[in-house]
PDB file of N, CA and C in Angstrom:
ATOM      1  N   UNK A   1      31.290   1.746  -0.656  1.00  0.00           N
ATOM      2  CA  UNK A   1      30.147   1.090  -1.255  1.00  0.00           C
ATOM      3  C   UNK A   1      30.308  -0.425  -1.278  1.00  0.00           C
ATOM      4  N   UNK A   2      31.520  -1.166  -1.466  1.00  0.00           N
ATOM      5  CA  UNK A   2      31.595  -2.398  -1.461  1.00  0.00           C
ATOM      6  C   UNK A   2      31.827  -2.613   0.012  1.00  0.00           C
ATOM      7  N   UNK A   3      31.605  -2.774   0.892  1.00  0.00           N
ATOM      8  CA  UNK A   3      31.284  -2.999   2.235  1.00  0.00           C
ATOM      9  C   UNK A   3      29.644  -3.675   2.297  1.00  0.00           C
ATOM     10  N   UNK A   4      28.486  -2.140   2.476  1.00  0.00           N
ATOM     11  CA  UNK A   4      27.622  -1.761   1.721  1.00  0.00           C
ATOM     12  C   UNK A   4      27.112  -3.051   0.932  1.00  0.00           C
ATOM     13  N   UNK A   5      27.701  -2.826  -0.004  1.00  0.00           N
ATOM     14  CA  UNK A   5      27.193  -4.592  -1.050  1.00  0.00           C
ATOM     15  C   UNK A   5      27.192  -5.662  -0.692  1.00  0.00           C
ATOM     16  N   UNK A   6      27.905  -5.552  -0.095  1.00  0.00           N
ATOM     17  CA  UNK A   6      28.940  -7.130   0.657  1.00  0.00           C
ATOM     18  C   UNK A   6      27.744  -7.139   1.587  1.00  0.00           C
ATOM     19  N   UNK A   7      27.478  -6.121   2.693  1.00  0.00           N
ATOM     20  CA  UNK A   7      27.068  -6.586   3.744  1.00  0.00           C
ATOM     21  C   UNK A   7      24.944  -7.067   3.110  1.00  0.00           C
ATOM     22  N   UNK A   8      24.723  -6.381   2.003  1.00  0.00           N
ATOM     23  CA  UNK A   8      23.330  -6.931   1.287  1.00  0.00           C
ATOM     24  C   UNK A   8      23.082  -8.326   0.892  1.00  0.00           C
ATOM     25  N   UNK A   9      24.265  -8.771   0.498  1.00  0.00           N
ATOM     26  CA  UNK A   9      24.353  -9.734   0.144  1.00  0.00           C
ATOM     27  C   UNK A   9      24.796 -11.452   0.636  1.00  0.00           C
ATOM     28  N   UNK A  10      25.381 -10.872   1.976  1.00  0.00           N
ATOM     29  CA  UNK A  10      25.914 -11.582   2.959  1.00  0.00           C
ATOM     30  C   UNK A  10      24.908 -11.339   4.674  1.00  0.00           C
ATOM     31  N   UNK A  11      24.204 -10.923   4.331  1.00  0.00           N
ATOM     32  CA  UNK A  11      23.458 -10.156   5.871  1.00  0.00           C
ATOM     33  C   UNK A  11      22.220 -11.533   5.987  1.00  0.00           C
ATOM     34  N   UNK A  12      21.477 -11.638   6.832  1.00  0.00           N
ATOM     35  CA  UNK A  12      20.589 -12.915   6.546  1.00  0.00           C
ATOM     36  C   UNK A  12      18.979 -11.865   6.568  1.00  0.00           C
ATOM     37  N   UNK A  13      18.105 -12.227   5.199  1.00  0.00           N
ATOM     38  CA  UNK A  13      17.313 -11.906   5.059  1.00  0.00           C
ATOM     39  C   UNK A  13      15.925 -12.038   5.913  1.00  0.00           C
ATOM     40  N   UNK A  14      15.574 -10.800   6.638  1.00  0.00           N
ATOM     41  CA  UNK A  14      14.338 -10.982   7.826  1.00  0.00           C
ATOM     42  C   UNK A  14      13.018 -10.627   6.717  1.00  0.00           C
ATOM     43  N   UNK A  15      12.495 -12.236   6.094  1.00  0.00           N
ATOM     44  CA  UNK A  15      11.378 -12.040   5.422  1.00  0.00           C
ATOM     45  C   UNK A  15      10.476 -12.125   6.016  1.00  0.00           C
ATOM     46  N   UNK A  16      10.365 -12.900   7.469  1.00  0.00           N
ATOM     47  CA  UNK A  16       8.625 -12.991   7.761  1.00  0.00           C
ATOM     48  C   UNK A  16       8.877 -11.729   9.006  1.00  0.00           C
ATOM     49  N   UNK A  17       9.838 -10.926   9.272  1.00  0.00           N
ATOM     50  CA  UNK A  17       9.863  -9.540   9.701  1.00  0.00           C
ATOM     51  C   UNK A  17       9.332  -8.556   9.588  1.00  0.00           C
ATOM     52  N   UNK A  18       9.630  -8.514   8.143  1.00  0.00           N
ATOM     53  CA  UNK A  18       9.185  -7.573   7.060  1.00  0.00           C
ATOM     54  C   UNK A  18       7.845  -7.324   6.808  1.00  0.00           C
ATOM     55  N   UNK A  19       7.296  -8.810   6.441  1.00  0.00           N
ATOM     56  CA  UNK A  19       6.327  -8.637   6.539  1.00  0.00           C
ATOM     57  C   UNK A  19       4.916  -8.742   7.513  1.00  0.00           C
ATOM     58  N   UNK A  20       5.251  -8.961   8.666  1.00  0.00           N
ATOM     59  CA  UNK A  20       4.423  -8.757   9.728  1.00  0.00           C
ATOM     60  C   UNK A  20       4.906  -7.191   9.952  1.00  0.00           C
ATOM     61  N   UNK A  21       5.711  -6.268   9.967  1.00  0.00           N
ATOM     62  CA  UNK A  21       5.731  -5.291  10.004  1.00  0.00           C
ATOM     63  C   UNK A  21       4.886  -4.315   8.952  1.00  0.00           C
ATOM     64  N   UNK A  22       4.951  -4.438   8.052  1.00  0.00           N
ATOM     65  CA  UNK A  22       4.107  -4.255   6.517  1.00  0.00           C
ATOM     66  C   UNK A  22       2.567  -4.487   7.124  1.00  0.00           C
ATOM     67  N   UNK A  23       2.439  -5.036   7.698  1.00  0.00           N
ATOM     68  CA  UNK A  23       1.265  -5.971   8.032  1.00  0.00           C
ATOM     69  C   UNK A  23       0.514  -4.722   9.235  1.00  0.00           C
ATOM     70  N   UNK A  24       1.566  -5.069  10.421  1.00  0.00           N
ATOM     71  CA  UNK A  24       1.241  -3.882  11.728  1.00  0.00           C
ATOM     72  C   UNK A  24       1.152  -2.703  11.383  1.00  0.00           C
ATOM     73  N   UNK A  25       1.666  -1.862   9.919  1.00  0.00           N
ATOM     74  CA  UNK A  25       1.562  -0.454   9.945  1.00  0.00           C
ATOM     75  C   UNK A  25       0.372  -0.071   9.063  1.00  0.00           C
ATOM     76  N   UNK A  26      -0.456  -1.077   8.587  1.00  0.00           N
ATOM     77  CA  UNK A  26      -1.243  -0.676   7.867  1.00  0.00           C
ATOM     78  C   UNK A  26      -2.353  -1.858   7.664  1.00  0.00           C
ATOM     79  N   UNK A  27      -4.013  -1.568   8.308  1.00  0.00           N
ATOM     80  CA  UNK A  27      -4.803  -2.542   8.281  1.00  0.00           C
ATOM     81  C   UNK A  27      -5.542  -2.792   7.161  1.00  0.00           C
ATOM     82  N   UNK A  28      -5.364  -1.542   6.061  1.00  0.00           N
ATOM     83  CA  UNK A  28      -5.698  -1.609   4.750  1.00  0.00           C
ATOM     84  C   UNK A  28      -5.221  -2.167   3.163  1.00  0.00           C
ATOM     85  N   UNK A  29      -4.317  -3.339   3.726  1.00  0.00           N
ATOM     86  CA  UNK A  29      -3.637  -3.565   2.866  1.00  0.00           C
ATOM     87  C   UNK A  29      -4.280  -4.401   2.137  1.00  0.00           C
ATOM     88  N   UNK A  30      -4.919  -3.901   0.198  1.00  0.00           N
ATOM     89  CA  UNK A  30      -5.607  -4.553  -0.418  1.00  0.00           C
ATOM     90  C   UNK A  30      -5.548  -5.410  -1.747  1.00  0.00           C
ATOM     91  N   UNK A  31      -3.718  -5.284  -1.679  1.00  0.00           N
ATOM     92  CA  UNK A  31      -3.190  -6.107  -2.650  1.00  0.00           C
ATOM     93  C   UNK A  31      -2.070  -5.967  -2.356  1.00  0.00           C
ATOM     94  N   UNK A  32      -1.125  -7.128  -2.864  1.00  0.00           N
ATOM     95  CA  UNK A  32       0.157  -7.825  -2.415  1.00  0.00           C
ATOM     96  C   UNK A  32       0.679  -7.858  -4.247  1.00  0.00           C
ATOM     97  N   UNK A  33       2.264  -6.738  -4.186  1.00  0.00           N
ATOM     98  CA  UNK A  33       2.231  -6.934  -6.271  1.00  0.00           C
ATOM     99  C   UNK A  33       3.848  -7.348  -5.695  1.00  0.00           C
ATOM    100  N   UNK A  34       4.275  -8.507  -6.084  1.00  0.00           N
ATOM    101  CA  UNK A  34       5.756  -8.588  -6.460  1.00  0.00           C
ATOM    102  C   UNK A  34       6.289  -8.008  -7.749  1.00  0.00           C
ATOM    103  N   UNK A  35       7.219  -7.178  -7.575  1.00  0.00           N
ATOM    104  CA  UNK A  35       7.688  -7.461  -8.748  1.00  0.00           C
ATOM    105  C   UNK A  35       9.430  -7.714  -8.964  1.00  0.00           C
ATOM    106  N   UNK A  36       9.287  -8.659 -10.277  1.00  0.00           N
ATOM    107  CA  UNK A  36      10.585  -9.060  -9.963  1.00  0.00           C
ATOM    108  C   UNK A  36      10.095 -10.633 -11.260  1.00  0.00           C
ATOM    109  N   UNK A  37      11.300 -11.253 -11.670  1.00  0.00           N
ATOM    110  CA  UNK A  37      10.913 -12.190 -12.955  1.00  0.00           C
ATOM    111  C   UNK A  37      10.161 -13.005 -12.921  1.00  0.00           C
ATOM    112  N   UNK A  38       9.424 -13.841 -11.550  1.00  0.00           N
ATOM    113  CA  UNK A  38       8.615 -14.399 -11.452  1.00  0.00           C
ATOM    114  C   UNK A  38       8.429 -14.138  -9.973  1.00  0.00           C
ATOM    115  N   UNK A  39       6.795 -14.471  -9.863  1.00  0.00           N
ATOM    116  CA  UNK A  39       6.408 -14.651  -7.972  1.00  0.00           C
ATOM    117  C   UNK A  39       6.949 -15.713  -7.631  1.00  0.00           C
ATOM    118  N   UNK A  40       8.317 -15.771  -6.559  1.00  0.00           N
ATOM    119  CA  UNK A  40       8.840 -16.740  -6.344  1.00  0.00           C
ATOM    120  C   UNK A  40       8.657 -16.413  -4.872  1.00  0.00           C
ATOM    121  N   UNK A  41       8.365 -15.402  -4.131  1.00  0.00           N
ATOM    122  CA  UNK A  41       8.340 -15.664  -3.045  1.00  0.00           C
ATOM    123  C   UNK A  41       6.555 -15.048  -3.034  1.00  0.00           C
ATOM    124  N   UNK A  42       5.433 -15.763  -3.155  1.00  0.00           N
ATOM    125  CA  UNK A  42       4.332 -15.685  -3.035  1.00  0.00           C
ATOM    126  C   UNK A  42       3.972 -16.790  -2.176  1.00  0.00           C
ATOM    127  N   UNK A  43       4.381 -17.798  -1.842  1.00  0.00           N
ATOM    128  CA  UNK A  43       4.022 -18.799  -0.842  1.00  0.00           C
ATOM    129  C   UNK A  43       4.435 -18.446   0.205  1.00  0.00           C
ATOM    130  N   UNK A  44       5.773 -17.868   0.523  1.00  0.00           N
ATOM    131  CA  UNK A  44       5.782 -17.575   2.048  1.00  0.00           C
ATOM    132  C   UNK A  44       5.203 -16.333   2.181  1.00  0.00           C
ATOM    133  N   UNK A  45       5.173 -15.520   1.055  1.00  0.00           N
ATOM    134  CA  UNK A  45       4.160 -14.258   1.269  1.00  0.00           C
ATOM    135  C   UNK A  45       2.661 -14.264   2.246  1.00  0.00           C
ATOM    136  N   UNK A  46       2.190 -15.294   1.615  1.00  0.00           N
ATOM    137  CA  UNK A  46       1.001 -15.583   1.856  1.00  0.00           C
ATOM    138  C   UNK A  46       0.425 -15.963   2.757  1.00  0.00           C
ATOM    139  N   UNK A  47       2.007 -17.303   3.408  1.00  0.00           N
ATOM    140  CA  UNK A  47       1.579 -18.251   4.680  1.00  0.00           C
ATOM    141  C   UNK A  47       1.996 -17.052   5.351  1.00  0.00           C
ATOM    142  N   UNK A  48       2.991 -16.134   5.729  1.00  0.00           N
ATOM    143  CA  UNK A  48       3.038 -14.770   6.671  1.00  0.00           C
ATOM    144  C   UNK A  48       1.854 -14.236   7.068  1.00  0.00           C
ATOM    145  N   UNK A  49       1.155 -13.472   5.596  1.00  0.00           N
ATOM    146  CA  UNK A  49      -0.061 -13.031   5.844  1.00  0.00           C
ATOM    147  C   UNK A  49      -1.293 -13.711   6.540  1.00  0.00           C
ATOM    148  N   UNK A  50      -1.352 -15.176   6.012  1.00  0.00           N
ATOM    149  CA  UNK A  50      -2.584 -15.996   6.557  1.00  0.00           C
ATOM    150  C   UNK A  50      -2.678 -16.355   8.455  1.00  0.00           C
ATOM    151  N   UNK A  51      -0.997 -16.347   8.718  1.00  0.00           N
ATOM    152  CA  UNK A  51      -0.859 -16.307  10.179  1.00  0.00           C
ATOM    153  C   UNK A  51      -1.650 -14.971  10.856  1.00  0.00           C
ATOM    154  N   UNK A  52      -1.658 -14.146  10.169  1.00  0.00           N
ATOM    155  CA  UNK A  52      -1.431 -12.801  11.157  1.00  0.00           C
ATOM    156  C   UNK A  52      -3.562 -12.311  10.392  1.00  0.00           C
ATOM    157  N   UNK A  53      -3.945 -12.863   9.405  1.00  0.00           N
ATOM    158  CA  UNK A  53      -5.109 -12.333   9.045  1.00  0.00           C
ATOM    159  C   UNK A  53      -5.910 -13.437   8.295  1.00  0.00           C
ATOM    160  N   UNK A  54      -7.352 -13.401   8.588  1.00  0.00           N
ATOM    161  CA  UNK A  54      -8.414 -14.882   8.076  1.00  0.00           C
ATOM    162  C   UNK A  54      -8.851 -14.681   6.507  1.00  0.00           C
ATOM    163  N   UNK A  55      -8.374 -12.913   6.105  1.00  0.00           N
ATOM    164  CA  UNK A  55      -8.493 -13.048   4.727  1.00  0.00           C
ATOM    165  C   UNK A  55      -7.556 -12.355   3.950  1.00  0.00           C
ATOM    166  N   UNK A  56      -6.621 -13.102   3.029  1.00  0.00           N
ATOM    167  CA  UNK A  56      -5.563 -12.805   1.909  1.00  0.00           C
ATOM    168  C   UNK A  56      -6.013 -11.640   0.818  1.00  0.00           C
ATOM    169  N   UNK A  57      -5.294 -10.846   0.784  1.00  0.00           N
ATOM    170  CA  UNK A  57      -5.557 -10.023  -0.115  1.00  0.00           C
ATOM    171  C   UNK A  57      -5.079 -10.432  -1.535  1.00  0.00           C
ATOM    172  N   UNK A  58      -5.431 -10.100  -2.555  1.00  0.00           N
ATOM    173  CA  UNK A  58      -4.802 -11.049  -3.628  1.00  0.00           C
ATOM    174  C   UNK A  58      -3.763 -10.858  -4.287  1.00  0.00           C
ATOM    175  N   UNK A  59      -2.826 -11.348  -4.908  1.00  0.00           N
ATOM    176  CA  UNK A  59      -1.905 -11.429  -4.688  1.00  0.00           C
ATOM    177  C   UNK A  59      -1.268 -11.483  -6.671  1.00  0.00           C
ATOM    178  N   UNK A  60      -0.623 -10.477  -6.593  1.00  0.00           N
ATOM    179  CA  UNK A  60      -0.094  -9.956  -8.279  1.00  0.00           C
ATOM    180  C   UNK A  60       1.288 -10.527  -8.197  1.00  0.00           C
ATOM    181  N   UNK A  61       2.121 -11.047  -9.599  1.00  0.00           N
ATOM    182  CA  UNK A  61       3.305 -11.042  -9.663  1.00  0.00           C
ATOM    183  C   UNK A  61       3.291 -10.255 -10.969  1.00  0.00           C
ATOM    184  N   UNK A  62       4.371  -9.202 -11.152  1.00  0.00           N
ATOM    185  CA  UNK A  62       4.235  -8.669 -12.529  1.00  0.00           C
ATOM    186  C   UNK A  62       5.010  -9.253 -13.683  1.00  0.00           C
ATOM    187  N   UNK A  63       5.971 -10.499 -13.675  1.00  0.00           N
ATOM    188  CA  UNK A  63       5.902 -10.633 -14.399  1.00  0.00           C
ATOM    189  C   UNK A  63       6.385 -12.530 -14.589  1.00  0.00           C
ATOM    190  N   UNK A  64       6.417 -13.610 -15.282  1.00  0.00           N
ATOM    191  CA  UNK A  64       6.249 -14.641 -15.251  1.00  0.00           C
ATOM    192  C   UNK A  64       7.002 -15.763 -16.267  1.00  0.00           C
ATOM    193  N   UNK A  65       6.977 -16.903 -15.421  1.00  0.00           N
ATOM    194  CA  UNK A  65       8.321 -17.598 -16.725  1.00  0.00           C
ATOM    195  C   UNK A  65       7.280 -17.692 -17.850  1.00  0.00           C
ATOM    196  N   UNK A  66       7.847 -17.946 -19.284  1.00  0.00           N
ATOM    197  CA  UNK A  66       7.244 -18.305 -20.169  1.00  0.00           C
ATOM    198  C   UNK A  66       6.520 -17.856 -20.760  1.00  0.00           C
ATOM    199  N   UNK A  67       6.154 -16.421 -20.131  1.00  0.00           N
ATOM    200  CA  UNK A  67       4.956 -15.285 -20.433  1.00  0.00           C
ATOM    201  C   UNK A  67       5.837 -14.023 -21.252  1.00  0.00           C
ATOM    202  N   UNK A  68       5.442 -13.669 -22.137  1.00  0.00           N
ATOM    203  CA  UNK A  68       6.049 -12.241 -23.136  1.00  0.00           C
ATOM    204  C   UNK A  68       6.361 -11.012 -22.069  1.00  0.00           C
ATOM    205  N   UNK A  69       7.293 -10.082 -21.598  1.00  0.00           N
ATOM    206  CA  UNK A  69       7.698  -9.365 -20.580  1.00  0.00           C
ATOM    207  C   UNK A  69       6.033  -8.180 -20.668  1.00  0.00           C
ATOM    208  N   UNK A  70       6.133  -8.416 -21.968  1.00  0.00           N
ATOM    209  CA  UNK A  70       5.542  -6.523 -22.000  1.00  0.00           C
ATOM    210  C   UNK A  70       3.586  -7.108 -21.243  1.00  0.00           C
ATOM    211  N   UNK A  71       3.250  -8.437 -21.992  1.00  0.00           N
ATOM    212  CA  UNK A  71       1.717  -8.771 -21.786  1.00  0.00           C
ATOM    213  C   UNK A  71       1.959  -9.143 -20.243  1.00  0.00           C
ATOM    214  N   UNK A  72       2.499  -9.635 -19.665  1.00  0.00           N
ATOM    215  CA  UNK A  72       2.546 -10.045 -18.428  1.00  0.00           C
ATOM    216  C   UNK A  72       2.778  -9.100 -17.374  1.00  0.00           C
ATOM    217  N   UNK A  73       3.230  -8.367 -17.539  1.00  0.00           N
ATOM    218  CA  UNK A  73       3.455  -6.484 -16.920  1.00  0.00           C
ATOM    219  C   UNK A  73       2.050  -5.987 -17.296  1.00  0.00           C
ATOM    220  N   UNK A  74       1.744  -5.902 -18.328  1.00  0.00           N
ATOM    221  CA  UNK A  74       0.281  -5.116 -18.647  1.00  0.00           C
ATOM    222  C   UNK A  74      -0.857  -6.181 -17.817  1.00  0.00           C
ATOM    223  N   UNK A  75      -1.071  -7.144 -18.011  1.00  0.00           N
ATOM    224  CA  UNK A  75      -2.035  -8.395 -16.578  1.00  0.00           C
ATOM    225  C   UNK A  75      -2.134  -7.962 -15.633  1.00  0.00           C
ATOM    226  N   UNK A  76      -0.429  -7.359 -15.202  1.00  0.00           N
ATOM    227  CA  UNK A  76      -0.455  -7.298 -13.472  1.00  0.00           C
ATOM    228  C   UNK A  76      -0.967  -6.485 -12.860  1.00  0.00           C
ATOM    229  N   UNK A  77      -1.084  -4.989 -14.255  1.00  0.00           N
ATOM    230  CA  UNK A  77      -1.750  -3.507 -13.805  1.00  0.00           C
ATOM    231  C   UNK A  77      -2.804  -3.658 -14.431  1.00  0.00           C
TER     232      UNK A  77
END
């Protein structure tokens, strides 16, 4: 397992991969939800998507700095 970890953490992350793949398997995609402590990766989210399509689907983070965990989770759904 620590190999495994090592190699997650040390491997180089294919984000605009990912998501042009995300993108090619499905033309119905009608919302974009991060979740995770804040939308920190919603800008390159977006510029990915805007390359590959003329309209953004909109775009959720569930939860946010400075915002109470539980109200900012309940916003996102």
């Amino acid at each position: 397992q620590e190999v495994h970890w090592r190699g997650n953490l040390t491997s180089p992350v294919l984000f605009a991969e990912a998501v042009g793949n995300a993108l090619a398997s499905d033309d119905g995609i009608g919302l974009v939800v991060e979740v995770g402590p804040h939308p920190a990766l919603k800008d390159p989210t977006t510029n990915n998507i805007s390359d590959a399509r003329s309209v953004l689907p909109p775009y959720c983070g569930t939860l946010g700095r400075g915002e109470g965990d539980v109200g900012a989770f309940s916003n996102a759904l």
